[in-house]
Every structure is written in structure tokens, then in C-alpha cells.
PDB file of N, CA and C in Angstrom:
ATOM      1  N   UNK A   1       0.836  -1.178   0.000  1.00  0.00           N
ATOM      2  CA  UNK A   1       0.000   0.000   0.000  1.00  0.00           C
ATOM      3  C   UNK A   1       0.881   1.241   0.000  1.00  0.00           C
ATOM      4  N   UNK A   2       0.226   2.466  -0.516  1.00  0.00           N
ATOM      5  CA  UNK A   2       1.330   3.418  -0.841  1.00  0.00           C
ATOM      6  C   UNK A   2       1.021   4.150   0.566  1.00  0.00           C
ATOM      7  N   UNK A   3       2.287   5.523   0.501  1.00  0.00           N
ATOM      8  CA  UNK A   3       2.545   6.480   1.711  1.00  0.00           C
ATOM      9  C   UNK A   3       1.666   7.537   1.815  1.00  0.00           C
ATOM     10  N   UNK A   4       1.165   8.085   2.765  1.00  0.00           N
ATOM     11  CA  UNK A   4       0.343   9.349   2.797  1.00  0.00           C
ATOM     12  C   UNK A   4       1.470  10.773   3.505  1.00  0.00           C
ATOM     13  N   UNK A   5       1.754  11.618   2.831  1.00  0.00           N
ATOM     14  CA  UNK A   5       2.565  12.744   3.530  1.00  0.00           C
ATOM     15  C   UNK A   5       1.796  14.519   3.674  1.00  0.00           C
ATOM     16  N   UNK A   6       1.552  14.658   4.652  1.00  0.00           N
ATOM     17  CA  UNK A   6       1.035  16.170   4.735  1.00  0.00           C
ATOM     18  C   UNK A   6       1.907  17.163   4.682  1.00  0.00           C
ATOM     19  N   UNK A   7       2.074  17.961   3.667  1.00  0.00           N
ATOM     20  CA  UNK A   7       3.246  19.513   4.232  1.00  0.00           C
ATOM     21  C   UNK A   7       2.053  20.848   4.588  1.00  0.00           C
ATOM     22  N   UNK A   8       2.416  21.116   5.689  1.00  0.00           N
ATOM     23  CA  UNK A   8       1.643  22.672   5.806  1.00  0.00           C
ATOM     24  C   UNK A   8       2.447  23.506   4.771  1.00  0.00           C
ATOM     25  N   UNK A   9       1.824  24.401   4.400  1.00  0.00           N
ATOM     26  CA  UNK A   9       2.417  25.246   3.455  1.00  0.00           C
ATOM     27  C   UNK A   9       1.863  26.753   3.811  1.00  0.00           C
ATOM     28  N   UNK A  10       2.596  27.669   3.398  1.00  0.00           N
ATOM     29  CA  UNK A  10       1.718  29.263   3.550  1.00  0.00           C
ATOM     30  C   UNK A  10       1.471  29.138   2.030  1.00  0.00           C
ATOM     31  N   UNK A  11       0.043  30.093   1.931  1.00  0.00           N
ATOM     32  CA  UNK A  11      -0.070  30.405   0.844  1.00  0.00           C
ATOM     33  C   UNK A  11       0.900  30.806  -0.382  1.00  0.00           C
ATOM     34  N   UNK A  12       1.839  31.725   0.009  1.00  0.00           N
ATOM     35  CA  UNK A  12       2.791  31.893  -0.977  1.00  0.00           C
ATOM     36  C   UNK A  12       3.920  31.226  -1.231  1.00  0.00           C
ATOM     37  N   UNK A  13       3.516  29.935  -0.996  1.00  0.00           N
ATOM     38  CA  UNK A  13       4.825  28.187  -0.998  1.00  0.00           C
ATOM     39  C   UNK A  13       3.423  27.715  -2.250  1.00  0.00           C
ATOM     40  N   UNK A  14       2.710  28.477  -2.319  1.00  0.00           N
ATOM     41  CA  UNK A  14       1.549  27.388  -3.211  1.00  0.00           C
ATOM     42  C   UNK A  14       1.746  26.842  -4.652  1.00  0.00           C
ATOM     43  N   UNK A  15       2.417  28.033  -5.034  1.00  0.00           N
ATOM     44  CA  UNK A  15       2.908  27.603  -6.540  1.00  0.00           C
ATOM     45  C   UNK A  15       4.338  27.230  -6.754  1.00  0.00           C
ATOM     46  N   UNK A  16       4.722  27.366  -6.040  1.00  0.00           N
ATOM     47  CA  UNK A  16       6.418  26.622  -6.191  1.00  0.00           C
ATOM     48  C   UNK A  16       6.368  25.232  -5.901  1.00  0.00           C
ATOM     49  N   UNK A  17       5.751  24.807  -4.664  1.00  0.00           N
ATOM     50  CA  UNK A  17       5.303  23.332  -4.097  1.00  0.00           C
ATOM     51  C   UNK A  17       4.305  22.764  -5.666  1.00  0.00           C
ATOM     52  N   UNK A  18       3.753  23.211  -5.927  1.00  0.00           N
ATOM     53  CA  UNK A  18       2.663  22.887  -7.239  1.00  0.00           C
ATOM     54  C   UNK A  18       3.678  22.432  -8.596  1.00  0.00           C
ATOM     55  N   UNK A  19       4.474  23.655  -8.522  1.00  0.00           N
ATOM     56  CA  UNK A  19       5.419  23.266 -10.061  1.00  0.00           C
ATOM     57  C   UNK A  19       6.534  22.345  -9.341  1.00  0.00           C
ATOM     58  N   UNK A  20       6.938  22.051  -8.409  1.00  0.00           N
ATOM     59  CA  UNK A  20       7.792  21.031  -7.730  1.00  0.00           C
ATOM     60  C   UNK A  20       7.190  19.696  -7.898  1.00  0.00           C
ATOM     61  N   UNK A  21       6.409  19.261  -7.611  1.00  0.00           N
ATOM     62  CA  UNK A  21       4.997  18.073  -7.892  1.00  0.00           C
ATOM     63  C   UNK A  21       4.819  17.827  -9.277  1.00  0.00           C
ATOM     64  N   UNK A  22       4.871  18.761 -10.202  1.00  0.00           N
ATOM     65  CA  UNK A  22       4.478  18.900 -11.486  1.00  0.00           C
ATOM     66  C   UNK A  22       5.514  18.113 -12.258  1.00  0.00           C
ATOM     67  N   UNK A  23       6.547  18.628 -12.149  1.00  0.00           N
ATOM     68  CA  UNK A  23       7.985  18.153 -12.545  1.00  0.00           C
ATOM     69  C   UNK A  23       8.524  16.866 -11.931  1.00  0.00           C
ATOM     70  N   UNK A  24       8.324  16.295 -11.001  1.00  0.00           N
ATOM     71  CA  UNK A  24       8.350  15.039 -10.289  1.00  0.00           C
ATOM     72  C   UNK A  24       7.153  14.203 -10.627  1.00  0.00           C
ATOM     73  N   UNK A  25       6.405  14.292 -11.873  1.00  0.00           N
ATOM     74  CA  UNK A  25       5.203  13.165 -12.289  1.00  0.00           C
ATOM     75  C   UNK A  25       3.962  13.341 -11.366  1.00  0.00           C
ATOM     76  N   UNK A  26       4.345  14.020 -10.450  1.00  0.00           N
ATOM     77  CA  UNK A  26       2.479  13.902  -9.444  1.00  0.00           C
ATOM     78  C   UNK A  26       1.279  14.711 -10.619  1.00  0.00           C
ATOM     79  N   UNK A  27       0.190  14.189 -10.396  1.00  0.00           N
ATOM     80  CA  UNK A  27      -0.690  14.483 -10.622  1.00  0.00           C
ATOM     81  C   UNK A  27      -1.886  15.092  -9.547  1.00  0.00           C
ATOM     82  N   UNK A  28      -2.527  16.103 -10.159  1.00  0.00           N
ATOM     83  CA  UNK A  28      -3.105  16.091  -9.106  1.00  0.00           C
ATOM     84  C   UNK A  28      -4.818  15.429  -8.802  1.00  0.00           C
ATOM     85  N   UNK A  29      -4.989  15.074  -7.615  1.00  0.00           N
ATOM     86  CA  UNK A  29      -6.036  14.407  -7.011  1.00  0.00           C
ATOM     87  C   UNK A  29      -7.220  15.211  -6.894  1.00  0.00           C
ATOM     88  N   UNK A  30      -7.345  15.750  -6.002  1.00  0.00           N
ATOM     89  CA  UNK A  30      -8.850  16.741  -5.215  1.00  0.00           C
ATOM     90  C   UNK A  30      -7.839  17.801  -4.744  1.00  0.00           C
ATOM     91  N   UNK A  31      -9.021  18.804  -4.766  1.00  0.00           N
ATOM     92  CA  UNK A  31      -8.424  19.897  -3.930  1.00  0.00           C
ATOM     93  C   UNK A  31     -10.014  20.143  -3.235  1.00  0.00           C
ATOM     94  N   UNK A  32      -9.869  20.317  -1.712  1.00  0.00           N
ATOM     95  CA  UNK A  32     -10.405  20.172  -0.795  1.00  0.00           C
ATOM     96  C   UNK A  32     -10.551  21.313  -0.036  1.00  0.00           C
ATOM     97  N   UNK A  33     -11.817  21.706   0.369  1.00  0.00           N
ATOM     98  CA  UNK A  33     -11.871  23.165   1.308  1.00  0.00           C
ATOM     99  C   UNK A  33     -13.060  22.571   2.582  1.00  0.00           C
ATOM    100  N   UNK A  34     -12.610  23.157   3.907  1.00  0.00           N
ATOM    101  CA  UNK A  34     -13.227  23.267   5.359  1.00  0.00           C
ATOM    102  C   UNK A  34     -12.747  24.335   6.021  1.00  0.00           C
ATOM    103  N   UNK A  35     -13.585  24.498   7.274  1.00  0.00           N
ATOM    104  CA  UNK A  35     -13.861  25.361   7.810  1.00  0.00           C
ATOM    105  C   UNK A  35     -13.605  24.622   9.288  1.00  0.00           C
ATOM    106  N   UNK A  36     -11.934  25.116   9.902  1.00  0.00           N
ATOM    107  CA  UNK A  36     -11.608  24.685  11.238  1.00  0.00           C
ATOM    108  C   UNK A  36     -10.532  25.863  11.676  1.00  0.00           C
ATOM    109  N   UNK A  37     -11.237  26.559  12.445  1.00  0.00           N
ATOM    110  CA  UNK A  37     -10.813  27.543  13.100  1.00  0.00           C
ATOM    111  C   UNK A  37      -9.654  27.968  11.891  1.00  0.00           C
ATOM    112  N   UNK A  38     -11.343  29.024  10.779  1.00  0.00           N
ATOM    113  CA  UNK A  38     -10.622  29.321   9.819  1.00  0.00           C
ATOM    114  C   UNK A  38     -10.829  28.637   8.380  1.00  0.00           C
ATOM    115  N   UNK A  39      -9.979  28.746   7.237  1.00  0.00           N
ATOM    116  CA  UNK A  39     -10.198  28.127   6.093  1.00  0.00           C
ATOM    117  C   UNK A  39      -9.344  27.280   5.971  1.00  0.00           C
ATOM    118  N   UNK A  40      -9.451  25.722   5.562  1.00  0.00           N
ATOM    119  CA  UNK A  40      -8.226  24.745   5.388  1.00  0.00           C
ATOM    120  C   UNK A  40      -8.707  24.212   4.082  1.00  0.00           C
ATOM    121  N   UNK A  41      -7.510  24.696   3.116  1.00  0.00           N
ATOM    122  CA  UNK A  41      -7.330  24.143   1.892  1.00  0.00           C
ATOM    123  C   UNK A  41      -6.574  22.704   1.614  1.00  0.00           C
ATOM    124  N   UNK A  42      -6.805  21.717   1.134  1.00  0.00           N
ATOM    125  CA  UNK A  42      -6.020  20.658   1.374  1.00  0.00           C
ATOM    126  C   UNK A  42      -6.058  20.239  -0.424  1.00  0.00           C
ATOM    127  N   UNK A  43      -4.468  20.450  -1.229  1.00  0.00           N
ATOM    128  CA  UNK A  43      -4.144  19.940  -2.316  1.00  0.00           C
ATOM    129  C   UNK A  43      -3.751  18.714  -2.413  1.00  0.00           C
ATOM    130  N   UNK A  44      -4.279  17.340  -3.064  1.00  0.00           N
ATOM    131  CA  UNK A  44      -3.653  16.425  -3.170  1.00  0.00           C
ATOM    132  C   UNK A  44      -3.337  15.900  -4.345  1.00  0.00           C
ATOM    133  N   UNK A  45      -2.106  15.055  -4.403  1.00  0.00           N
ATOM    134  CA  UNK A  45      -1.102  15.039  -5.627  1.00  0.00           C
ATOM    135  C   UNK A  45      -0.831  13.575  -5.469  1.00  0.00           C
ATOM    136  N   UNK A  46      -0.885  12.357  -6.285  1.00  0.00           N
ATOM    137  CA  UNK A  46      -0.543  10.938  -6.499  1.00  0.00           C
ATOM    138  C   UNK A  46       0.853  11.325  -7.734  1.00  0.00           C
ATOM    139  N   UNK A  47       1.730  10.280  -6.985  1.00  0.00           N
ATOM    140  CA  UNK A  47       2.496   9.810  -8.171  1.00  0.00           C
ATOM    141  C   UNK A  47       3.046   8.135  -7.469  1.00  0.00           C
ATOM    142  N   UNK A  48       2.876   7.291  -8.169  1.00  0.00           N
ATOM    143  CA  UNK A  48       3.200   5.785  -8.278  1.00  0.00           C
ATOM    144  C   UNK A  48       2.724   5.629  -6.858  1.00  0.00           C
ATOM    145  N   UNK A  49       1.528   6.090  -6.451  1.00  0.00           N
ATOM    146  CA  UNK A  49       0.981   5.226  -5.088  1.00  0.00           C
ATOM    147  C   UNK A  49       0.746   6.109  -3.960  1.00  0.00           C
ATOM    148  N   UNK A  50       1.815   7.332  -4.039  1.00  0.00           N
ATOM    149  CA  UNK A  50       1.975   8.023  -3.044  1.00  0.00           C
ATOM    150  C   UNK A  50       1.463   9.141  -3.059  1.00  0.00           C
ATOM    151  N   UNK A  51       0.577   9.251  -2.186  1.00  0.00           N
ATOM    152  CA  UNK A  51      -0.332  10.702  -2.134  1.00  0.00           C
ATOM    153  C   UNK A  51       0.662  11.741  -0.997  1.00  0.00           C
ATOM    154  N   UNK A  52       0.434  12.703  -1.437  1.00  0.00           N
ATOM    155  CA  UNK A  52       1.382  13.625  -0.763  1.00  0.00           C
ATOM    156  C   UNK A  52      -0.138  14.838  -0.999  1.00  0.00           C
ATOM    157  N   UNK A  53      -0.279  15.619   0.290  1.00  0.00           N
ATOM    158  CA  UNK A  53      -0.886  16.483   0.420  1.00  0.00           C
ATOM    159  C   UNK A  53      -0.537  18.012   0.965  1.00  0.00           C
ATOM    160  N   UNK A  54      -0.683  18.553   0.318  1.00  0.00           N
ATOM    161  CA  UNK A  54      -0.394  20.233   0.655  1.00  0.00           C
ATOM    162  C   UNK A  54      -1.480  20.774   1.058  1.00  0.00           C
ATOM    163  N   UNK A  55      -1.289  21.721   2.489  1.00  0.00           N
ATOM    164  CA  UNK A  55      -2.534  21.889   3.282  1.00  0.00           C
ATOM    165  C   UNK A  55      -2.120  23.405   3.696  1.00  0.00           C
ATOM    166  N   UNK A  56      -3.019  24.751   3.789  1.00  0.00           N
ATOM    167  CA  UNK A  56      -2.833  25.871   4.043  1.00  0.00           C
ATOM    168  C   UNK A  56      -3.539  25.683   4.574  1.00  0.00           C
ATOM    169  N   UNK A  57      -4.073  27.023   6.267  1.00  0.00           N
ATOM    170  CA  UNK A  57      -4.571  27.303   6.860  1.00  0.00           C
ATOM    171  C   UNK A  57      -4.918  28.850   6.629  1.00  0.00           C
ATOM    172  N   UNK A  58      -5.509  28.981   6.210  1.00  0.00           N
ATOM    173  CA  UNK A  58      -5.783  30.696   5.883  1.00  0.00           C
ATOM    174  C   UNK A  58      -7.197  31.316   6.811  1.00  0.00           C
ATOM    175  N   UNK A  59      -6.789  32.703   7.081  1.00  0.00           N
ATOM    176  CA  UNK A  59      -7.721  33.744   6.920  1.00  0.00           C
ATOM    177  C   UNK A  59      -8.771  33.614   5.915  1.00  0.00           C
ATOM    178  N   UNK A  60     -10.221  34.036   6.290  1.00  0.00           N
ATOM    179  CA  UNK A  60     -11.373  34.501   5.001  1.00  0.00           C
ATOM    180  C   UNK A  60     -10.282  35.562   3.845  1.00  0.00           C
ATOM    181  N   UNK A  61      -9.886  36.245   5.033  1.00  0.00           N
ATOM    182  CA  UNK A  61      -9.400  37.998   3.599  1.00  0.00           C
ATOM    183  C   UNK A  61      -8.309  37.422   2.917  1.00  0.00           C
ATOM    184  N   UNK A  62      -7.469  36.197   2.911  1.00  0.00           N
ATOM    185  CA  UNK A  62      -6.469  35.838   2.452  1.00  0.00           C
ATOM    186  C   UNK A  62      -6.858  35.650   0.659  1.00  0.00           C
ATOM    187  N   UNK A  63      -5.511  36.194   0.031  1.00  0.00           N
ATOM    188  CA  UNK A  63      -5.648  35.765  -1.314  1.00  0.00           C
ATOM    189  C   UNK A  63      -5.252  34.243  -1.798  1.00  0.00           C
ATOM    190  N   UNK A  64      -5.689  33.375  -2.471  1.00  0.00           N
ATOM    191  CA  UNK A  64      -4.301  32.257  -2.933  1.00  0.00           C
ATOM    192  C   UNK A  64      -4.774  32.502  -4.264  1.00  0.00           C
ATOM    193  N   UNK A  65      -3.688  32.086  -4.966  1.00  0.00           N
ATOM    194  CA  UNK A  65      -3.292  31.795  -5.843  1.00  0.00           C
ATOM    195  C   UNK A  65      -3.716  30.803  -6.823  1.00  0.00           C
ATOM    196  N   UNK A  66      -4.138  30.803  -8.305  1.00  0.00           N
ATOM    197  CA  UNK A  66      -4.663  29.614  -8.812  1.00  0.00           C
ATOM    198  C   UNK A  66      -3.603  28.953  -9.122  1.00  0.00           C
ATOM    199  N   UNK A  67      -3.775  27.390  -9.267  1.00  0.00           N
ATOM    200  CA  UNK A  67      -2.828  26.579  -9.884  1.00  0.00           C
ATOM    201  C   UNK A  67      -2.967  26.072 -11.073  1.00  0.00           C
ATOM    202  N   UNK A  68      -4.483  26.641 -11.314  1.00  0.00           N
ATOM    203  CA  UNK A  68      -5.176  25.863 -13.172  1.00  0.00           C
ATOM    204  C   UNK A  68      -3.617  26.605 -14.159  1.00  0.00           C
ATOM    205  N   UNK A  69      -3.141  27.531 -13.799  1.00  0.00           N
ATOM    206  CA  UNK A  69      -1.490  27.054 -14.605  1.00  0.00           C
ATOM    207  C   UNK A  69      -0.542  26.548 -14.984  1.00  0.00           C
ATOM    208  N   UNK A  70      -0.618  25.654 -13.519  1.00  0.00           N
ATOM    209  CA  UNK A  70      -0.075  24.366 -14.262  1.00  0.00           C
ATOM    210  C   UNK A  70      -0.643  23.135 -13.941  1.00  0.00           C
ATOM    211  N   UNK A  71      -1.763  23.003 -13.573  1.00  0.00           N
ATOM    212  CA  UNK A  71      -2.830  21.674 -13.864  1.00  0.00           C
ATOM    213  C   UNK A  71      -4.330  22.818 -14.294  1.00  0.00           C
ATOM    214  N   UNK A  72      -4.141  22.447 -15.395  1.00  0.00           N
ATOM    215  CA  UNK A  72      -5.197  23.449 -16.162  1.00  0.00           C
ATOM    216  C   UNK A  72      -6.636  22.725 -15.636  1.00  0.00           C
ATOM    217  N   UNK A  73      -7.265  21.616 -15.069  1.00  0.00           N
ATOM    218  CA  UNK A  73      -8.128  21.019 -14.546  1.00  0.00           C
ATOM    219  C   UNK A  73      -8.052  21.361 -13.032  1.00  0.00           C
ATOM    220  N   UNK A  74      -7.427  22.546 -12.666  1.00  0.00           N
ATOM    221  CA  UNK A  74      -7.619  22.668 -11.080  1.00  0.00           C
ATOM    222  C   UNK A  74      -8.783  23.825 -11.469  1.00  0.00           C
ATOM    223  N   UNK A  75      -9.143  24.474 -12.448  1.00  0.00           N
ATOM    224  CA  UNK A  75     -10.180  25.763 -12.393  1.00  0.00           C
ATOM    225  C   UNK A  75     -11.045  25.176 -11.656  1.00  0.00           C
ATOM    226  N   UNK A  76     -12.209  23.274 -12.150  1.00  0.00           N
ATOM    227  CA  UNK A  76     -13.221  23.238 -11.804  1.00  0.00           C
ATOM    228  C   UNK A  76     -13.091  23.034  -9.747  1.00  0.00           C
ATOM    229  N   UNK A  77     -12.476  22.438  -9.319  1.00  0.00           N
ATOM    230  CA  UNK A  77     -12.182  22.495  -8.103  1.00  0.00           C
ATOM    231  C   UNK A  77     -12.002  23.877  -7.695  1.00  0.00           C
ATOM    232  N   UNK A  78     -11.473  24.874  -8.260  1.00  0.00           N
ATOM    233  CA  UNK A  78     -11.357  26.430  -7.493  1.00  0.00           C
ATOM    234  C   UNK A  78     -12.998  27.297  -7.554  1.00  0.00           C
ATOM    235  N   UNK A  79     -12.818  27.196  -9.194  1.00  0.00           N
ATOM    236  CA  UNK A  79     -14.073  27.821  -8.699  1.00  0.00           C
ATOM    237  C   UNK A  79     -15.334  27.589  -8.017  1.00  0.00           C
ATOM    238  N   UNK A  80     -15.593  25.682  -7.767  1.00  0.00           N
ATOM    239  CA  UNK A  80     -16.353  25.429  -7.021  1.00  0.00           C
ATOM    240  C   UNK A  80     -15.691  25.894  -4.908  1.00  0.00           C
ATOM    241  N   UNK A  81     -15.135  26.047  -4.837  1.00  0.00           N
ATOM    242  CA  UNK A  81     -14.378  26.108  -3.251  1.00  0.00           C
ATOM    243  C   UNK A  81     -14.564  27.723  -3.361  1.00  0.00           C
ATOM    244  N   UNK A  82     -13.992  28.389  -4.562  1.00  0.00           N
ATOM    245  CA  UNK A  82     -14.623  30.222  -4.604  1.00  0.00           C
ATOM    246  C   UNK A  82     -15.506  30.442  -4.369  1.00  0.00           C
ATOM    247  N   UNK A  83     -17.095  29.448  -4.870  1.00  0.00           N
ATOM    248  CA  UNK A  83     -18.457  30.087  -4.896  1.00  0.00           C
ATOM    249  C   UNK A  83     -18.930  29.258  -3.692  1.00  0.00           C
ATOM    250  N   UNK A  84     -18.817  27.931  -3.039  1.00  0.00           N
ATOM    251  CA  UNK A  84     -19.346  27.719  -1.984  1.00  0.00           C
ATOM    252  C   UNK A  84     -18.762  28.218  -0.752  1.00  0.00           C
ATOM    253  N   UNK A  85     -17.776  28.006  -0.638  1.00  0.00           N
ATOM    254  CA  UNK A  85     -16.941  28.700   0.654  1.00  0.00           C
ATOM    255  C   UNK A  85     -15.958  30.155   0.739  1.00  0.00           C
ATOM    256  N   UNK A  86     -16.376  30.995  -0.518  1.00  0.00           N
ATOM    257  CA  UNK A  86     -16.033  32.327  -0.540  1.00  0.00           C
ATOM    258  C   UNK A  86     -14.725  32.254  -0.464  1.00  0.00           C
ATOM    259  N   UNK A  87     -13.646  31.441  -0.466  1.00  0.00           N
ATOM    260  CA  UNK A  87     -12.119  31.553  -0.860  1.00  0.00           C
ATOM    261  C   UNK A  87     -11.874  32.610  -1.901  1.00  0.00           C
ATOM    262  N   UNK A  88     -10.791  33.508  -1.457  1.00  0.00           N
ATOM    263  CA  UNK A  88     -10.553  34.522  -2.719  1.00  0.00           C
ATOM    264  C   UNK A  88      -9.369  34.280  -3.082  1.00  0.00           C
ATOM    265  N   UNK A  89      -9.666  33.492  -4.205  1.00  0.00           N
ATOM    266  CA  UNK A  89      -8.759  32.526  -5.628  1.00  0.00           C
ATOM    267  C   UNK A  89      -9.016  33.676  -6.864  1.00  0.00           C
ATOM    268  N   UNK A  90      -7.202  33.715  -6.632  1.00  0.00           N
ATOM    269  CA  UNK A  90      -7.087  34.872  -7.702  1.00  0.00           C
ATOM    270  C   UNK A  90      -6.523  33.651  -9.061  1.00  0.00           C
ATOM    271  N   UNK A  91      -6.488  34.764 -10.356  1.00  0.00           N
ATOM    272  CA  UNK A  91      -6.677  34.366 -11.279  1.00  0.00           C
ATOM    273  C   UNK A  91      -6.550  32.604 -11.960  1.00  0.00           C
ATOM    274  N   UNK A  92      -7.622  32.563 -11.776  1.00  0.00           N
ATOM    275  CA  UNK A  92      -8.577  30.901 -12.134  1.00  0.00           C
ATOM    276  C   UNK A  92      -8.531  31.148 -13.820  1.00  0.00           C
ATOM    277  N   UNK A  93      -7.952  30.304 -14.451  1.00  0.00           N
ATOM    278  CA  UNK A  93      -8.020  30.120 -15.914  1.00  0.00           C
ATOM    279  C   UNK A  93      -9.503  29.991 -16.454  1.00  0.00           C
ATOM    280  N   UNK A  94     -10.606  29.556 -15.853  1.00  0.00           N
ATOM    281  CA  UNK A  94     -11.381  29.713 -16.735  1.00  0.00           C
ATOM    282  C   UNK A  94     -12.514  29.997 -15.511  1.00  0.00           C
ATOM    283  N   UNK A  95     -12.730  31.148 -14.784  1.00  0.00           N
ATOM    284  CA  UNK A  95     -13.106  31.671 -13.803  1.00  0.00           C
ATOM    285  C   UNK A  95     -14.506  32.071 -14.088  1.00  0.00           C
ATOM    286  N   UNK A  96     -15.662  31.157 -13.460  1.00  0.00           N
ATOM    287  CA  UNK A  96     -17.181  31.604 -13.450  1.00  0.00           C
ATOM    288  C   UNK A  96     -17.884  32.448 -12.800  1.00  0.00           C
ATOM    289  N   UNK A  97     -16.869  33.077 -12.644  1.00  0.00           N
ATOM    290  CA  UNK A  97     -17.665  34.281 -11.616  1.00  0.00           C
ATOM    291  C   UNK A  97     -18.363  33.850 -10.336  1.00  0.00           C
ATOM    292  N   UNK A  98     -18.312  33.178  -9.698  1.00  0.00           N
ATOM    293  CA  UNK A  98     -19.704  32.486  -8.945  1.00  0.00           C
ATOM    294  C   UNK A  98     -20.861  32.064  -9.764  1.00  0.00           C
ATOM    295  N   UNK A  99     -20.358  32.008 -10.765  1.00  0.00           N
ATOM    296  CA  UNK A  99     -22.074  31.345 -11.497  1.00  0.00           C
ATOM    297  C   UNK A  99     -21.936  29.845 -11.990  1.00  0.00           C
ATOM    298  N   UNK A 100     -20.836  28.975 -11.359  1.00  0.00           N
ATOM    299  CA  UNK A 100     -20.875  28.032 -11.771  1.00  0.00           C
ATOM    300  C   UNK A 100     -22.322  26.973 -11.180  1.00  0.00           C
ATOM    301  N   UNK A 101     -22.907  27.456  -9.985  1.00  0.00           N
ATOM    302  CA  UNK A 101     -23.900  26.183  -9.086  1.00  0.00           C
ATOM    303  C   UNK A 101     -24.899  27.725  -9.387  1.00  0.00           C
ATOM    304  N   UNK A 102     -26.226  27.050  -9.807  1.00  0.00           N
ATOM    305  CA  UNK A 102     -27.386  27.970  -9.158  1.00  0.00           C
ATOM    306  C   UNK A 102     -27.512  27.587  -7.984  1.00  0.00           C
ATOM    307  N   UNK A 103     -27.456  28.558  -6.740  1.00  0.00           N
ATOM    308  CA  UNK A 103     -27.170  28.099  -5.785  1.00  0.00           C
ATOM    309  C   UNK A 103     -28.599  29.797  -4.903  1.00  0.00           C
ATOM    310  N   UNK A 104     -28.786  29.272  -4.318  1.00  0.00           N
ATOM    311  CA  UNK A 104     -29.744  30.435  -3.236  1.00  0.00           C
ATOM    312  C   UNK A 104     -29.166  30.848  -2.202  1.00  0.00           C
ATOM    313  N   UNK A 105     -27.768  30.792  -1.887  1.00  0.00           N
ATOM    314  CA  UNK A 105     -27.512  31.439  -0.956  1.00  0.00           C
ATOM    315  C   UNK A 105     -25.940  31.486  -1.318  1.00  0.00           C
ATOM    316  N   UNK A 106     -25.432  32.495  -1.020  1.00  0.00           N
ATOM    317  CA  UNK A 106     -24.447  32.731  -1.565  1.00  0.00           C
ATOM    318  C   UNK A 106     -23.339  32.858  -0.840  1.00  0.00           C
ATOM    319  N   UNK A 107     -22.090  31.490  -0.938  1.00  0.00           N
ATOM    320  CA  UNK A 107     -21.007  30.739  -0.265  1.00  0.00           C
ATOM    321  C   UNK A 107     -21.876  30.226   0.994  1.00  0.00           C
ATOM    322  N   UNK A 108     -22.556  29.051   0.628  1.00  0.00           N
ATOM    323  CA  UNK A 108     -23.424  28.333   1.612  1.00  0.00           C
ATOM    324  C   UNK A 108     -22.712  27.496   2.311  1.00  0.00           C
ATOM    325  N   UNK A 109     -21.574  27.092   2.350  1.00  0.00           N
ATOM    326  CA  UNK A 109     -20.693  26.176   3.116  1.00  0.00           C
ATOM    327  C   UNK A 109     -20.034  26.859   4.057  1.00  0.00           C
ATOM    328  N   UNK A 110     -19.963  28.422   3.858  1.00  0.00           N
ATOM    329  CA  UNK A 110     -19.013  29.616   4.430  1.00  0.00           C
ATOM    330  C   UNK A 110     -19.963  29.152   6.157  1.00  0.00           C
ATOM    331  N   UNK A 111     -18.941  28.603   6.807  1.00  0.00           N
ATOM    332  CA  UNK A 111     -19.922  28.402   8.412  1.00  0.00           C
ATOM    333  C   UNK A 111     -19.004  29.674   9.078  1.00  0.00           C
ATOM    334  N   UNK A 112     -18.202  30.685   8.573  1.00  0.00           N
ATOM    335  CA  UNK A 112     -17.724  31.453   9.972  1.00  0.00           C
ATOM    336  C   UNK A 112     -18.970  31.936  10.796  1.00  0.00           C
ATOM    337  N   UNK A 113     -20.132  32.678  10.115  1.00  0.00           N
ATOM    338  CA  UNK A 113     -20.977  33.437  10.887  1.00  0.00           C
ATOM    339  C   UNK A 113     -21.733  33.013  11.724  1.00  0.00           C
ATOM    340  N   UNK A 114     -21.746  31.414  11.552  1.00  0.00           N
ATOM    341  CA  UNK A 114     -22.417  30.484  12.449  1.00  0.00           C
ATOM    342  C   UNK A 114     -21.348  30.257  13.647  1.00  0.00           C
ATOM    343  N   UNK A 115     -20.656  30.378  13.302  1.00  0.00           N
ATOM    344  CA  UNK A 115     -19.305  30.009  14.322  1.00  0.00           C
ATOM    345  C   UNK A 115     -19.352  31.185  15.261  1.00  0.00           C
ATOM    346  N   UNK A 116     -19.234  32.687  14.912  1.00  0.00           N
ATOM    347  CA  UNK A 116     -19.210  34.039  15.658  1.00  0.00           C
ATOM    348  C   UNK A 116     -19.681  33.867  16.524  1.00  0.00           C
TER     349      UNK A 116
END
């Protein structure tokens, strides 16, 4: 069975760690958003078995960074984590504005205000 490895990362390790992965054969898996004291982004990347995961802890006001630059299939994962949980994911290659989900309430997963 293969290895599981977590790196915390700050946001601005996001795209260097991304093109590091890229160049070493990983692919990437899911990219994952919750709400634990705060926003936790969790990137995951397979290569020959081994999942390796990159995990930020951010602020709501925090910017990150898109990675659909160099996994051009990370847009649909961003902009869904942009429009349900209000992450502010700067430039997304093929960026829906929030109009990807008809959705009635707008960033419905966003639990801080329930949390306050």
C-alpha cells in the first residue's frame, strides 16, 4: 500500500510546491476546502501510489493563488471552493464568476458566521 505525507504550506509556498509536484510526475487528485478555526485548503497530488498532500490554513481575507497554470483542470475544483466557501482565488483560468452552481444562498458552506 502506498505512503500518505502532509506539508503545511503558507499560501505563498503554493505555486512553487505545485510546479515542484508537477515536474516530479504527481498528478493532481482533489483539492479540498473546510472550515476549522478558519479556512483549510487541502491539495492532493498521487504519483506511483503516493499521495502527498499540501494543506494551508488561511484567513477569510487571504488571497491564494490559482494553480489551473499548471494543472489546467484545477479551475473546476477552485471555482467550485470560490463560490461555496467564498475563498478569494485569484486568477482561475477559466473563472465563473460564482455562477458556476445555481445556488440560493451565496457561499453556503461559508460556516464562519455560524461560528461568531
Amino acid at each position: 500500500m502506498g505512503q500518505q505525507k502532509l506539508d503545511i504550506i503558507s499560501p505563498n509556498e503554493l505555486l512553487d510546491n505545485t510546479m515542484r509536484l508537477k515536474n516530479a510526475g504527481y498528478r493532481l487528485v482533489a483539492i479540498s476546502c473546510t472550515f476549522k478555526n478558519g479556512i483549510e485548503l487541502t491539495y492532493s497530488f498521487d504519483e506511483s501510489f503516493e499521495l502527498l498532500n499540501l494543506r494551508l490554513n488561511i484567513d477569510a481575507d487571504v488571497e491564494i493563488e490559482s494553480i489551473s497554470c499548471i494543472y489546467p483542470y484545477a479551475f473546476l475544483y477552485e471555482n467550485e471552493i470560490k463560490e461555496l466557501f467564498g475563498v478569494n482565488i485569484q486568477n482561475i483560468s477559466v473563472d465563473f464568476n460564482n455562477n458556476l452552481y445555481k445556488i440560493a444562498v451565496k457561499t453556503p458552506f461559508n460556516t464562519k458566521e455560524e461560528n461568531e
